[in-house]
N, C-alpha and C. Protein backbone atom coordinates (compact mmCIF):
# COMPACT_ATOMS: atom_id res chain seq x y z
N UNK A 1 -20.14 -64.47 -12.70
CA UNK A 1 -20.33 -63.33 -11.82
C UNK A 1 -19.04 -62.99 -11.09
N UNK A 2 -18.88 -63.67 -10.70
CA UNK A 2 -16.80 -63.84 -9.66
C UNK A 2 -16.35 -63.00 -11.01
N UNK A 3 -16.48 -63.56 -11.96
CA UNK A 3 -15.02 -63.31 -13.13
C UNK A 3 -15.03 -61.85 -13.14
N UNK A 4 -16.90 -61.32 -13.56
CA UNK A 4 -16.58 -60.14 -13.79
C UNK A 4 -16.36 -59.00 -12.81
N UNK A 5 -16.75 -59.46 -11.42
CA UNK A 5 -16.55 -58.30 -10.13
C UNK A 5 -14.90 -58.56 -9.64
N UNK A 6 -13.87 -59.56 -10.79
CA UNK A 6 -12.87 -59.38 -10.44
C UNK A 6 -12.20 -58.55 -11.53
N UNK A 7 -12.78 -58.45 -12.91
CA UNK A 7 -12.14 -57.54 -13.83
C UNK A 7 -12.95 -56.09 -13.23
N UNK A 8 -13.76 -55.75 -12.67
CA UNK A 8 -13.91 -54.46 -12.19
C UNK A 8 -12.64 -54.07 -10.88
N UNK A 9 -12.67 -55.18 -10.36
CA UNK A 9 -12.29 -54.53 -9.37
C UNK A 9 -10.43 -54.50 -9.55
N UNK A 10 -9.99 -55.05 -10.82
CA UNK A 10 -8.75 -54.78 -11.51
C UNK A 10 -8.50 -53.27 -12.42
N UNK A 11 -9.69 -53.30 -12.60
CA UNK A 11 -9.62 -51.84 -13.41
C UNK A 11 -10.41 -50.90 -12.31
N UNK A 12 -10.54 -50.68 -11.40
CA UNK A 12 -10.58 -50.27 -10.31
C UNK A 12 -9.03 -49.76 -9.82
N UNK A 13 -8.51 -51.06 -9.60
CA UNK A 13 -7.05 -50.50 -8.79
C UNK A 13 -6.32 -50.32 -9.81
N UNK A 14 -6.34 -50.32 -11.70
CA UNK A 14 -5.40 -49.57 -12.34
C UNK A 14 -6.14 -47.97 -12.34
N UNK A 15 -7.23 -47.38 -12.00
CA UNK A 15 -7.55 -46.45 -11.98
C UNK A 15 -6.98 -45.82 -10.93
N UNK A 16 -7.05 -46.28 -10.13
CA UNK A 16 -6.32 -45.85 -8.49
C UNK A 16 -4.76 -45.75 -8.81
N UNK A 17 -4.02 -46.53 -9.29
CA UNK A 17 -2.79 -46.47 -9.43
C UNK A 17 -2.58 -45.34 -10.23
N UNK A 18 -3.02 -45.50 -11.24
CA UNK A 18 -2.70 -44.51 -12.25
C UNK A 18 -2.97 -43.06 -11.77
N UNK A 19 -4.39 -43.07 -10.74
CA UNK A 19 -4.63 -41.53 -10.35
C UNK A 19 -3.24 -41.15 -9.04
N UNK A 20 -2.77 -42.21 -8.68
CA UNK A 20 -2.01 -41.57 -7.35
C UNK A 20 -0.27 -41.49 -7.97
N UNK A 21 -0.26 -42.14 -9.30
CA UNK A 21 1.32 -41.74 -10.05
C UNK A 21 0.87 -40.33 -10.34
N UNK A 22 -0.07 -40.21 -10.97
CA UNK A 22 -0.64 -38.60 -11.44
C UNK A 22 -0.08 -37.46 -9.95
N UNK A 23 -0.83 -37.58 -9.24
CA UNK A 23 -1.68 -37.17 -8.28
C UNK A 23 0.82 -36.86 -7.50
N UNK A 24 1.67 -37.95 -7.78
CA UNK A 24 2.87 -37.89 -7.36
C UNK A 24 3.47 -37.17 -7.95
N UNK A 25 3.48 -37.49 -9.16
CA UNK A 25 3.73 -36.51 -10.33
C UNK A 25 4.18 -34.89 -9.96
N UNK A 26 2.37 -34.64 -10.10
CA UNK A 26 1.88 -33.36 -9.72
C UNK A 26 2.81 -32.62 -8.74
N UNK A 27 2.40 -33.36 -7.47
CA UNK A 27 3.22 -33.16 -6.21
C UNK A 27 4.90 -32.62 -6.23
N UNK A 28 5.76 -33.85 -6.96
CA UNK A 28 6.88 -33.60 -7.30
C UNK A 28 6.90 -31.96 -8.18
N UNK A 29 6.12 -32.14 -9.10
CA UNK A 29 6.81 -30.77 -10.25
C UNK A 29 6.42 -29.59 -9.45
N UNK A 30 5.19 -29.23 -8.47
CA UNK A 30 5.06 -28.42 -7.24
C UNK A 30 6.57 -28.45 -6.79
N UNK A 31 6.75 -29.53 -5.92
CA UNK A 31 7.71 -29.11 -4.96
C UNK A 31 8.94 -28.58 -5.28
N UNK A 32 9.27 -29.32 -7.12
CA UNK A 32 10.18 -28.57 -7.24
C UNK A 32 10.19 -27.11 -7.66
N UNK A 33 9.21 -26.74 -8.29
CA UNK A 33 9.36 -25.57 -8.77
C UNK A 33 8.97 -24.31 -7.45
N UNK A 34 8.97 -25.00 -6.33
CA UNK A 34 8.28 -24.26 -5.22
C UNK A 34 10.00 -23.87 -4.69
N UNK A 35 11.13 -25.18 -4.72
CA UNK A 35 12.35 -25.33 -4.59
C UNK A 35 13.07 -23.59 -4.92
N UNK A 36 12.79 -23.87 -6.69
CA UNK A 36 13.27 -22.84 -7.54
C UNK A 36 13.00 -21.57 -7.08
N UNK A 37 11.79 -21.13 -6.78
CA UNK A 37 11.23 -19.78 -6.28
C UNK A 37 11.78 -19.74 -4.96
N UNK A 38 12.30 -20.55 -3.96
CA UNK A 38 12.80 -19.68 -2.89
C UNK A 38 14.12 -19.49 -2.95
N UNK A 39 14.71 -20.50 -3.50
CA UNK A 39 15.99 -20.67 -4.26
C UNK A 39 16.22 -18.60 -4.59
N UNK A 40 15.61 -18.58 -5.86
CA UNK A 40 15.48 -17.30 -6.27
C UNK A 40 15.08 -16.10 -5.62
N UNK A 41 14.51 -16.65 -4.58
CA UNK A 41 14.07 -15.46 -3.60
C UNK A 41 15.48 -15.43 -2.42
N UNK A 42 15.71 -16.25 -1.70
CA UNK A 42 17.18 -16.03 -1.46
C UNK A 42 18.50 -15.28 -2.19
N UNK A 43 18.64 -15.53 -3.16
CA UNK A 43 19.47 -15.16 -3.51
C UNK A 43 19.47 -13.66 -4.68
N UNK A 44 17.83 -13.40 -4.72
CA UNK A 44 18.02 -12.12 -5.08
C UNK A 44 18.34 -10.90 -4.91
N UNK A 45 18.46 -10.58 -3.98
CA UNK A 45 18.95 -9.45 -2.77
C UNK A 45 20.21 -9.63 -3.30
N UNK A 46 20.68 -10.82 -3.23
CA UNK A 46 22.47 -10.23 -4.23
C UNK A 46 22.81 -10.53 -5.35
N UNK A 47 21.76 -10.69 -6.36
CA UNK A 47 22.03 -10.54 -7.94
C UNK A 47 21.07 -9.56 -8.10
N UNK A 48 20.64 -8.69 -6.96
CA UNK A 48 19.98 -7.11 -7.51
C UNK A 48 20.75 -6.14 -7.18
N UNK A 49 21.74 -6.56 -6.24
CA UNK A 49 22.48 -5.45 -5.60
C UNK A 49 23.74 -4.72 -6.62
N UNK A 50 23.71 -5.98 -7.95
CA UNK A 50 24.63 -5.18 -8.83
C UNK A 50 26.40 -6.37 -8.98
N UNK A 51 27.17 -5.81 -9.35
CA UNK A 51 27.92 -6.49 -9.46
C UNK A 51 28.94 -7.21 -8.12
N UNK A 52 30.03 -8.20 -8.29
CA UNK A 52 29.99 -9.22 -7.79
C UNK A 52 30.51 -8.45 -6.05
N UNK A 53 31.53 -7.34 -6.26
CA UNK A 53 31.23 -6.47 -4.93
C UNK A 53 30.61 -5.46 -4.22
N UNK A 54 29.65 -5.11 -5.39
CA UNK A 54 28.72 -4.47 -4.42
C UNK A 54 27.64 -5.50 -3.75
N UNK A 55 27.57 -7.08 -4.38
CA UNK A 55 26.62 -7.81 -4.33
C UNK A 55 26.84 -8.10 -2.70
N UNK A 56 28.53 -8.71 -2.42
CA UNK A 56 28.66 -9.04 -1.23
C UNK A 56 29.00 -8.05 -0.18
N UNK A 57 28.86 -6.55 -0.75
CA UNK A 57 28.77 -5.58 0.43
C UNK A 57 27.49 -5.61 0.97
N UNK A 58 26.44 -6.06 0.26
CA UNK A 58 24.93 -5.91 0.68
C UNK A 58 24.72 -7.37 1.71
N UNK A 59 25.91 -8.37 1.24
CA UNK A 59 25.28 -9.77 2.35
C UNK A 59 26.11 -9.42 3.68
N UNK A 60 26.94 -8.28 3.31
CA UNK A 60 27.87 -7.72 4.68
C UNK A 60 26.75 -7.30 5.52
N UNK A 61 26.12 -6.28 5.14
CA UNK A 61 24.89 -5.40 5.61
C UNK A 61 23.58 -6.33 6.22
N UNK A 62 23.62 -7.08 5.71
CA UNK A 62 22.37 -8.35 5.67
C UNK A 62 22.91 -9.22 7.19
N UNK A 63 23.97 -9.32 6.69
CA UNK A 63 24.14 -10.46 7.70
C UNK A 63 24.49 -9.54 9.13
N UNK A 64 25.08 -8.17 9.35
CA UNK A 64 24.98 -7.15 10.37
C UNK A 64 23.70 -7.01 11.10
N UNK A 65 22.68 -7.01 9.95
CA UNK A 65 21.47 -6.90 10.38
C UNK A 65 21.17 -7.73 11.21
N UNK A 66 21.15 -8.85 11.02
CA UNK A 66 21.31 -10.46 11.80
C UNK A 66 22.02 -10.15 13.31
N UNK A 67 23.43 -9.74 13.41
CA UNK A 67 23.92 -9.44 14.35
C UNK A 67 23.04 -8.35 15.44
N UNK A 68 22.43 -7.38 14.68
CA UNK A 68 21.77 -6.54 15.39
C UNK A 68 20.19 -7.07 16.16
N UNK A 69 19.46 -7.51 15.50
CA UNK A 69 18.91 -8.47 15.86
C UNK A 69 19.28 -9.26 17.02
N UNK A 70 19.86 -10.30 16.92
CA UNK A 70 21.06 -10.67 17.90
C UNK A 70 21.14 -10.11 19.46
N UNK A 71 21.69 -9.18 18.60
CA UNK A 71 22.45 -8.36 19.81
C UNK A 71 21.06 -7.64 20.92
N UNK A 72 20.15 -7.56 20.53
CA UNK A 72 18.78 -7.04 21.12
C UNK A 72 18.02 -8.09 22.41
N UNK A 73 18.55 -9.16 22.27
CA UNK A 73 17.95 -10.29 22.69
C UNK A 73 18.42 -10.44 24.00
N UNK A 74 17.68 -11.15 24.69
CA UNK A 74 17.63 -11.16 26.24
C UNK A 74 17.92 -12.58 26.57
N UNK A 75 18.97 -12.91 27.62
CA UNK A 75 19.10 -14.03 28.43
C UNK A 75 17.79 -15.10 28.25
N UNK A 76 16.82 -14.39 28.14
CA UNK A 76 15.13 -15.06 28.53
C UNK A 76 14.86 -15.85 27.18
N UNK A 77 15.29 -15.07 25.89
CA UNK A 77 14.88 -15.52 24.82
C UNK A 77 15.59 -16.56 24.24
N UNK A 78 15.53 -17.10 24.65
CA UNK A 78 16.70 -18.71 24.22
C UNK A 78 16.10 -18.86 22.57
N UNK A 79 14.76 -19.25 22.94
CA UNK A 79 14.27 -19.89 21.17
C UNK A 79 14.37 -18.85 20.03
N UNK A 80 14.20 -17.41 20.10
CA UNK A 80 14.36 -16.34 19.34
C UNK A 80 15.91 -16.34 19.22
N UNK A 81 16.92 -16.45 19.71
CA UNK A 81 18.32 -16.61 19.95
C UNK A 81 18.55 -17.45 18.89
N UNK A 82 17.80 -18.74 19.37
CA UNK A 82 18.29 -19.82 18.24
C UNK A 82 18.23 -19.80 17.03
N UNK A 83 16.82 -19.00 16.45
CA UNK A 83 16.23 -18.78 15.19
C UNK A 83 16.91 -18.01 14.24
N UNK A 84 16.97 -16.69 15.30
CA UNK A 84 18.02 -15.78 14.66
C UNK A 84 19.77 -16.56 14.08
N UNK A 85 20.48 -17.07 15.01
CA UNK A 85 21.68 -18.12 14.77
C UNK A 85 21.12 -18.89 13.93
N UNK A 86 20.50 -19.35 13.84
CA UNK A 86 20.05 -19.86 12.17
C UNK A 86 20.02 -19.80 11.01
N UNK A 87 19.45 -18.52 11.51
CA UNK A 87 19.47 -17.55 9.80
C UNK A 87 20.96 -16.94 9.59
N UNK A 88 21.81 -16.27 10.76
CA UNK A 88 23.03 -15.99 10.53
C UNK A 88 24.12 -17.02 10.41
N UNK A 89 23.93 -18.38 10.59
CA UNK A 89 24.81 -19.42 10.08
C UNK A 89 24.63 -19.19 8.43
N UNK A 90 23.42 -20.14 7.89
CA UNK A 90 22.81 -19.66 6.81
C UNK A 90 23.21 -18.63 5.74
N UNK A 91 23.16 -17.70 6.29
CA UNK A 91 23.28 -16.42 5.41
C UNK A 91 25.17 -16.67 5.44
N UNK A 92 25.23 -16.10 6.79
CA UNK A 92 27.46 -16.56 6.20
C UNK A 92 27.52 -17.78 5.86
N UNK A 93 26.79 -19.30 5.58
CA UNK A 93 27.55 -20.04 5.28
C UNK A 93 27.10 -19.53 3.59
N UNK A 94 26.13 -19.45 3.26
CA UNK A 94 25.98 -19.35 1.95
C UNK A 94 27.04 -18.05 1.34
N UNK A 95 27.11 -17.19 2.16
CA UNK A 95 28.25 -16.18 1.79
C UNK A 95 29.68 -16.65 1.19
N UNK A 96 30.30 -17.17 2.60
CA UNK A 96 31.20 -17.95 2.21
C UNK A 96 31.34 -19.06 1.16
N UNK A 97 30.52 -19.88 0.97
CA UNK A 97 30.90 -20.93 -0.01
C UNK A 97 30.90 -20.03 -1.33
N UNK A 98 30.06 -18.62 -1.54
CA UNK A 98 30.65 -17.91 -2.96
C UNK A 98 31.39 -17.43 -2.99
N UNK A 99 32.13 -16.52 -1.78
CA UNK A 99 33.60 -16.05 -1.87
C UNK A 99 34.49 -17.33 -2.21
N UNK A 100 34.60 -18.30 -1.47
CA UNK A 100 35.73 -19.18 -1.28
C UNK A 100 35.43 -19.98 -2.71
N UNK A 101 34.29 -20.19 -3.28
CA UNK A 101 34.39 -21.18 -4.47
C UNK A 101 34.50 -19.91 -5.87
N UNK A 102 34.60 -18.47 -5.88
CA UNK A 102 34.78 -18.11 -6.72
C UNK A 102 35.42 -16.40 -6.60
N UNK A 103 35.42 -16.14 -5.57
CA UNK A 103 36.24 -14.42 -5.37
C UNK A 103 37.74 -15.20 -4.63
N UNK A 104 37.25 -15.65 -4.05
CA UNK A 104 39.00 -15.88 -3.27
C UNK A 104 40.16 -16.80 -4.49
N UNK A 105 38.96 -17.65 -5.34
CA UNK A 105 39.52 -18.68 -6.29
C UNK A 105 40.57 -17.07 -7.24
N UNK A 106 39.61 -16.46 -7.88
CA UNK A 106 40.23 -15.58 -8.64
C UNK A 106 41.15 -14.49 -8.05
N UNK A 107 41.08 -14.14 -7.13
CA UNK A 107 41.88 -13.06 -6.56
C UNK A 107 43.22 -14.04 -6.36
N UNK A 108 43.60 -15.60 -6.51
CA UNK A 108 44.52 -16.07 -6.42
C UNK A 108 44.92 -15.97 -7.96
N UNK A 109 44.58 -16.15 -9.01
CA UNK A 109 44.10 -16.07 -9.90
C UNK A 109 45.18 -14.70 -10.09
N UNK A 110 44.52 -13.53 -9.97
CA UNK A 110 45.67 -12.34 -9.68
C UNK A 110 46.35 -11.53 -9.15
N UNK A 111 47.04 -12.57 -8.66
CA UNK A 111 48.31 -12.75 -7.69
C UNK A 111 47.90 -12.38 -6.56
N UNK A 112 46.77 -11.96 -5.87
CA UNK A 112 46.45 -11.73 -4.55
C UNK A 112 46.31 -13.29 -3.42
N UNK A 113 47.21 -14.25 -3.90
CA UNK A 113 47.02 -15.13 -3.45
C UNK A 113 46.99 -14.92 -1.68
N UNK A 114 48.07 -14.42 -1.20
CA UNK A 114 48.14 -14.25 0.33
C UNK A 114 47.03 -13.13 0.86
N UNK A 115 46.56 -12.55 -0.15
CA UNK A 115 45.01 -11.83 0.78
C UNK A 115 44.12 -13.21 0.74
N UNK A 116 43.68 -13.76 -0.59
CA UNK A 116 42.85 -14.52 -0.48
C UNK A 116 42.76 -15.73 0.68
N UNK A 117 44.22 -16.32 1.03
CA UNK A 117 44.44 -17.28 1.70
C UNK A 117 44.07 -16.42 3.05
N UNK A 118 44.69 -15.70 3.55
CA UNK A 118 43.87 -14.84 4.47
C UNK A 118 42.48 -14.93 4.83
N UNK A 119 42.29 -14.56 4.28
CA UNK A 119 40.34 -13.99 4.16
C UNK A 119 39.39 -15.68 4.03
N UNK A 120 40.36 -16.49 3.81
CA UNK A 120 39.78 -17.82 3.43
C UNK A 120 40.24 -18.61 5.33
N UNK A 121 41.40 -17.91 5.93
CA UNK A 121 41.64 -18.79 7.09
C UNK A 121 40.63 -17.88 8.17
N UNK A 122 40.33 -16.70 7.78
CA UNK A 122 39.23 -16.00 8.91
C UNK A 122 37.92 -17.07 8.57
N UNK A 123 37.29 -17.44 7.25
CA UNK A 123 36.33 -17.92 7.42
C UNK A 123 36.56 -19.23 8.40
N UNK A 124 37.61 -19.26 8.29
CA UNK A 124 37.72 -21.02 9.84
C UNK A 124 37.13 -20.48 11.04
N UNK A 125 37.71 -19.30 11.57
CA UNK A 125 37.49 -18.81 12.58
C UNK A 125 36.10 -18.08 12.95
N UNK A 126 35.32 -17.78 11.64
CA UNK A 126 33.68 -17.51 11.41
C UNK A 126 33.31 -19.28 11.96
N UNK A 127 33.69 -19.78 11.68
CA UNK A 127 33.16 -21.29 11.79
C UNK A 127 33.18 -21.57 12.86
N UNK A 128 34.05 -21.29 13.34
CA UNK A 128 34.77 -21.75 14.93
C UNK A 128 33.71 -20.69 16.35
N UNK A 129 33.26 -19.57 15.51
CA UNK A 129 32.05 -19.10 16.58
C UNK A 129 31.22 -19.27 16.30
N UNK A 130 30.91 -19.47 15.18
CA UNK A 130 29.30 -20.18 14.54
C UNK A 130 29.19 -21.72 15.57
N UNK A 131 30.18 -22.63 15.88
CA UNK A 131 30.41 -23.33 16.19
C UNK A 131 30.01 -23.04 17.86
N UNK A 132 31.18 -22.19 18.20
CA UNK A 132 30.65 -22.25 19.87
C UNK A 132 29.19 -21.61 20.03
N UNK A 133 28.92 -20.71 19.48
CA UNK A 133 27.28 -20.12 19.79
C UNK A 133 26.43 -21.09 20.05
N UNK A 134 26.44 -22.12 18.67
CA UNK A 134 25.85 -23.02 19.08
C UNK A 134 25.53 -24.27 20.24
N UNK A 135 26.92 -24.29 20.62
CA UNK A 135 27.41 -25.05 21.79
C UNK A 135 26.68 -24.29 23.13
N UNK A 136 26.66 -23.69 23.09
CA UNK A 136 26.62 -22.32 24.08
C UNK A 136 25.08 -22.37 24.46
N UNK A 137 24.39 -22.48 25.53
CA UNK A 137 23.11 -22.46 26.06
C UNK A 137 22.88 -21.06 25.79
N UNK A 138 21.42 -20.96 24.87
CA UNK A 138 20.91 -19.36 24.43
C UNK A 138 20.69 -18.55 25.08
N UNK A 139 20.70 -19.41 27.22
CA UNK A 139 20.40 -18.22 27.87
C UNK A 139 21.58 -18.47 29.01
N UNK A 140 22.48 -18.75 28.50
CA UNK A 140 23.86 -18.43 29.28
C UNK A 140 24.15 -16.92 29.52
N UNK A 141 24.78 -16.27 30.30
CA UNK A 141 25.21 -15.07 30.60
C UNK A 141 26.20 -14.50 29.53
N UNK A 142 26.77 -15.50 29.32
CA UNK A 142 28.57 -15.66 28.49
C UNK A 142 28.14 -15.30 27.08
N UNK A 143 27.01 -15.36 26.46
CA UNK A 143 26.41 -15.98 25.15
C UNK A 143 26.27 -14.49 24.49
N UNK A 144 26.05 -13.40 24.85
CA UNK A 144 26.21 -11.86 24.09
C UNK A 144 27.18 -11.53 23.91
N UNK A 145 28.04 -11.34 25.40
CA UNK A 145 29.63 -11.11 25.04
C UNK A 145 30.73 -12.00 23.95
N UNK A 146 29.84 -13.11 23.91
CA UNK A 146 30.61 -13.90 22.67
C UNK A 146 30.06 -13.60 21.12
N UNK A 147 28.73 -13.43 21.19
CA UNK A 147 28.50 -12.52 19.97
C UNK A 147 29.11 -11.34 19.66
N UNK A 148 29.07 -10.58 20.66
CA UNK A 148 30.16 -9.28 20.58
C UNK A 148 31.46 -9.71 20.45
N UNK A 149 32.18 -10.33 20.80
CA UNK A 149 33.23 -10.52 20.36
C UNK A 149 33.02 -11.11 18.80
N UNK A 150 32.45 -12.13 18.51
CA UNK A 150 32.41 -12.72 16.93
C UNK A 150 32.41 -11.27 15.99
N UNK A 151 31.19 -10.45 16.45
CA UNK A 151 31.00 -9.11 15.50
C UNK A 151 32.11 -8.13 15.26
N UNK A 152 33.08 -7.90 16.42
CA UNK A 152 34.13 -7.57 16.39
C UNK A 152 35.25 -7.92 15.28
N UNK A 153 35.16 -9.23 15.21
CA UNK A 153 36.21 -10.16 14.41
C UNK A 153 35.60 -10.14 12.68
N UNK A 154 34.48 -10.29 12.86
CA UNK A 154 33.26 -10.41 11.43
C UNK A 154 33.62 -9.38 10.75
N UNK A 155 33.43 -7.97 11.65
CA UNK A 155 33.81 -6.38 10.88
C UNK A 155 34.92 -6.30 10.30
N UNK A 156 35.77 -6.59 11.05
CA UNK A 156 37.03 -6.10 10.52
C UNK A 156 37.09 -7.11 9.20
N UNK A 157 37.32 -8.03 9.62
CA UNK A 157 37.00 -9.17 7.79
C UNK A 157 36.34 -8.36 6.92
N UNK A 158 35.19 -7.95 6.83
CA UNK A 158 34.31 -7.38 6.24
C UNK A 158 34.79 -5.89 5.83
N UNK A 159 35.32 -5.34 6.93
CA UNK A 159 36.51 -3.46 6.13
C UNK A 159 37.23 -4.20 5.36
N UNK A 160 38.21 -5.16 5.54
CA UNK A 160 39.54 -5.60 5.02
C UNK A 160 38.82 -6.30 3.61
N UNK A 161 37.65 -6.87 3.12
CA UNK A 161 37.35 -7.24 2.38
C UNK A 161 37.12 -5.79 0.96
N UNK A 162 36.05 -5.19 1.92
CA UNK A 162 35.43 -3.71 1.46
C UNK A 162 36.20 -2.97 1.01
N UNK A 163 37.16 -2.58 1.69
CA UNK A 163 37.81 -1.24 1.55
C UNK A 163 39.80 -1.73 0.91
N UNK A 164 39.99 -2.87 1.18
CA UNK A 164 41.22 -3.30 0.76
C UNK A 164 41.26 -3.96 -0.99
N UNK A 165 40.82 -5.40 -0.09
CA UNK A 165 41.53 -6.59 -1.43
C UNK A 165 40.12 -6.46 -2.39
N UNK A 166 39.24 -6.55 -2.17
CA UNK A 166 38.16 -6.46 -3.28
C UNK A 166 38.45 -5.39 -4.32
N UNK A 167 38.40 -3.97 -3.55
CA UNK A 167 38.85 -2.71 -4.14
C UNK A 167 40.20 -3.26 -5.41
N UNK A 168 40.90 -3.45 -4.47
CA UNK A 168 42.21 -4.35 -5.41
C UNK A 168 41.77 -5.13 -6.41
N UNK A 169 40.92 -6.02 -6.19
CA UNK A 169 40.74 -6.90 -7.29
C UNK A 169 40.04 -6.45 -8.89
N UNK A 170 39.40 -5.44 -7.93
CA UNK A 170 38.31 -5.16 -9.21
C UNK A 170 39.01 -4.22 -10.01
N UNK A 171 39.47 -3.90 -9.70
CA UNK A 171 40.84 -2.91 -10.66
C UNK A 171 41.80 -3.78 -11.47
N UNK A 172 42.23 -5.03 -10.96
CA UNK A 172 42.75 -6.39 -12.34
C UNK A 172 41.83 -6.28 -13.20
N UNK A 173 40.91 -6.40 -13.00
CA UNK A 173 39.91 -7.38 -13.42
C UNK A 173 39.15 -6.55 -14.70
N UNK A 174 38.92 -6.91 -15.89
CA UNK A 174 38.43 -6.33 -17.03
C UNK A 174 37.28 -6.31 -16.78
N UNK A 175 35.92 -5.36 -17.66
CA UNK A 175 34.71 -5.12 -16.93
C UNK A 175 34.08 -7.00 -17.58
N UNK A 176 34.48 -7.45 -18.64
CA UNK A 176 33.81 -8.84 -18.95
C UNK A 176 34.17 -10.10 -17.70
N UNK A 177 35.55 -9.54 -16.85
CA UNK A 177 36.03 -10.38 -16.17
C UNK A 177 34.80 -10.00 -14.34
N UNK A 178 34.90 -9.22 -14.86
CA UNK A 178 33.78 -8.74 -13.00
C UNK A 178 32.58 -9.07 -14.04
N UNK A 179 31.87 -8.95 -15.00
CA UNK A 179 30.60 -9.67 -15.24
C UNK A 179 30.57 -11.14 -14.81
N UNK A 180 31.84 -11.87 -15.50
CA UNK A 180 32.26 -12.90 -15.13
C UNK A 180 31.92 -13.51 -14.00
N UNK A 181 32.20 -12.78 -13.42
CA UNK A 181 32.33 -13.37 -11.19
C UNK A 181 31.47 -13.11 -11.15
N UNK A 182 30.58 -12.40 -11.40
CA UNK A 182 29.56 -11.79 -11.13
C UNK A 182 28.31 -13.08 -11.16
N UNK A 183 28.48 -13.56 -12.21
CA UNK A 183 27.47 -14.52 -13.16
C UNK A 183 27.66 -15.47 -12.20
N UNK A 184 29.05 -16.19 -12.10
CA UNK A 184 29.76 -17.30 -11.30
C UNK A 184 29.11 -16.98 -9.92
N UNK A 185 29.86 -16.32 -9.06
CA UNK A 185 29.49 -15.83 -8.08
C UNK A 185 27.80 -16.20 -7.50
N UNK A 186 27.10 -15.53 -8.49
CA UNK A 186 25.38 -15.83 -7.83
C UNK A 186 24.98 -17.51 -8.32
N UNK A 187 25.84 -18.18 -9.50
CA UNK A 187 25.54 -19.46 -9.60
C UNK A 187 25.79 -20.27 -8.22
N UNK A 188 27.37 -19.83 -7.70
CA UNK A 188 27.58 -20.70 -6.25
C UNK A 188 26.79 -20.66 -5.16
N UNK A 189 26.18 -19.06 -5.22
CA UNK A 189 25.18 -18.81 -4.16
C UNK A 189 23.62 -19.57 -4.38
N UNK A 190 23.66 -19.67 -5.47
CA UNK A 190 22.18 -20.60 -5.81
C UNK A 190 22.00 -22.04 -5.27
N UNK A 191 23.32 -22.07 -5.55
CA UNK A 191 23.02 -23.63 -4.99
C UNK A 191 23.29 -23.92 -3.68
N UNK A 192 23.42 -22.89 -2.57
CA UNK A 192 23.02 -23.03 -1.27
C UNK A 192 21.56 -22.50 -0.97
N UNK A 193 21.26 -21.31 -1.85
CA UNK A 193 20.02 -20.48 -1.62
C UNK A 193 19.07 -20.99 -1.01
């Protein structure tokens, strides 16, 4: 009697085991493919917007939006403050790591090395107020006028990108070579997405 309420209760806990590897399994191929879809939902807004500079004129616009937002907010709203700075770290850091790992790479690439190095030492200085905002109590007095100033500094990066060296680049650049960046470009952004 012992023997056999101990082979039940062995094939008992390989049933259990086996249902909760299942049951992990499951879980895992969810989470990742749950991964993939926001992944893709991030980063579609700029592999719909078209090629590799109109893509990042639209995260210009995107991430303004952010600023505007921002800029609406009251001394009072500390936690809405924060949320928003969240999403606008976010959005420029993911910006940046595709310029800098593949538009600034190539614009050195043809011969625009000293714009690129440029446009690559402003992103320090994106960092450097991404940096204090955060430092910065959400309902400090000081804390808008320093957004206004960042937006100030952000724009002009953003004309000088728009209307200068991009313009420049895409005129090197053969139409297989802007598919190129193009392709590249939303791969680097994926893997922050």
């Amino acid at each position: 009697m012992a023997t056999q309420t101990k082979q039940r209760s062995a094939a008992g806990e390989s049933y259990t085991g086996t249902a909760v590897a299942i049951g992990a399994g499951v879980g895992l191929v969810a989470g990742l493919l749950a991964n993939v879809a926001r992944k893709a939902a991030v980063q579609s807004p700029t592999m719909l917007a078209g090629e590799w500079d109109a893509a990042l004129a639209t995260e210009h616009k995107m991430a303004l939006g952010i600023f505007d937002l921002l800029e609406k907010t009251t001394d009072a709203q500390a936690g809405r403050r924060s949320f928003l700075l969240m999403q606008l770290k976010h959005a420029l850091g993911k910006h940046a790591f595709q310029e800098e790992n593949t538009v600034y790479a190539m614009m050195r690439d043809k011969g625009i090395a000293e714009g690129a190095d440029h446009l690559n030492h402003e992103h320090g200085y994106v960092k450097q107020y991404l940096f204090d905002l955060t430092e910065m109590s959400r309902g400090d007095a000081r804390w808008l006028p320093k957004l206004a100033e960042f937006r100030t500094m952000i724009e002009g990066h953003m004309r000088e990108e728009e209307q200068d060296l991009f313009p420049r680049m895409r005129g090197l650049l053969s139409d297989a070579e802007n598919k190129h960046l193009t392709v590249q470009m939303n791969k680097e952004g994926l893997k922050l997405a």
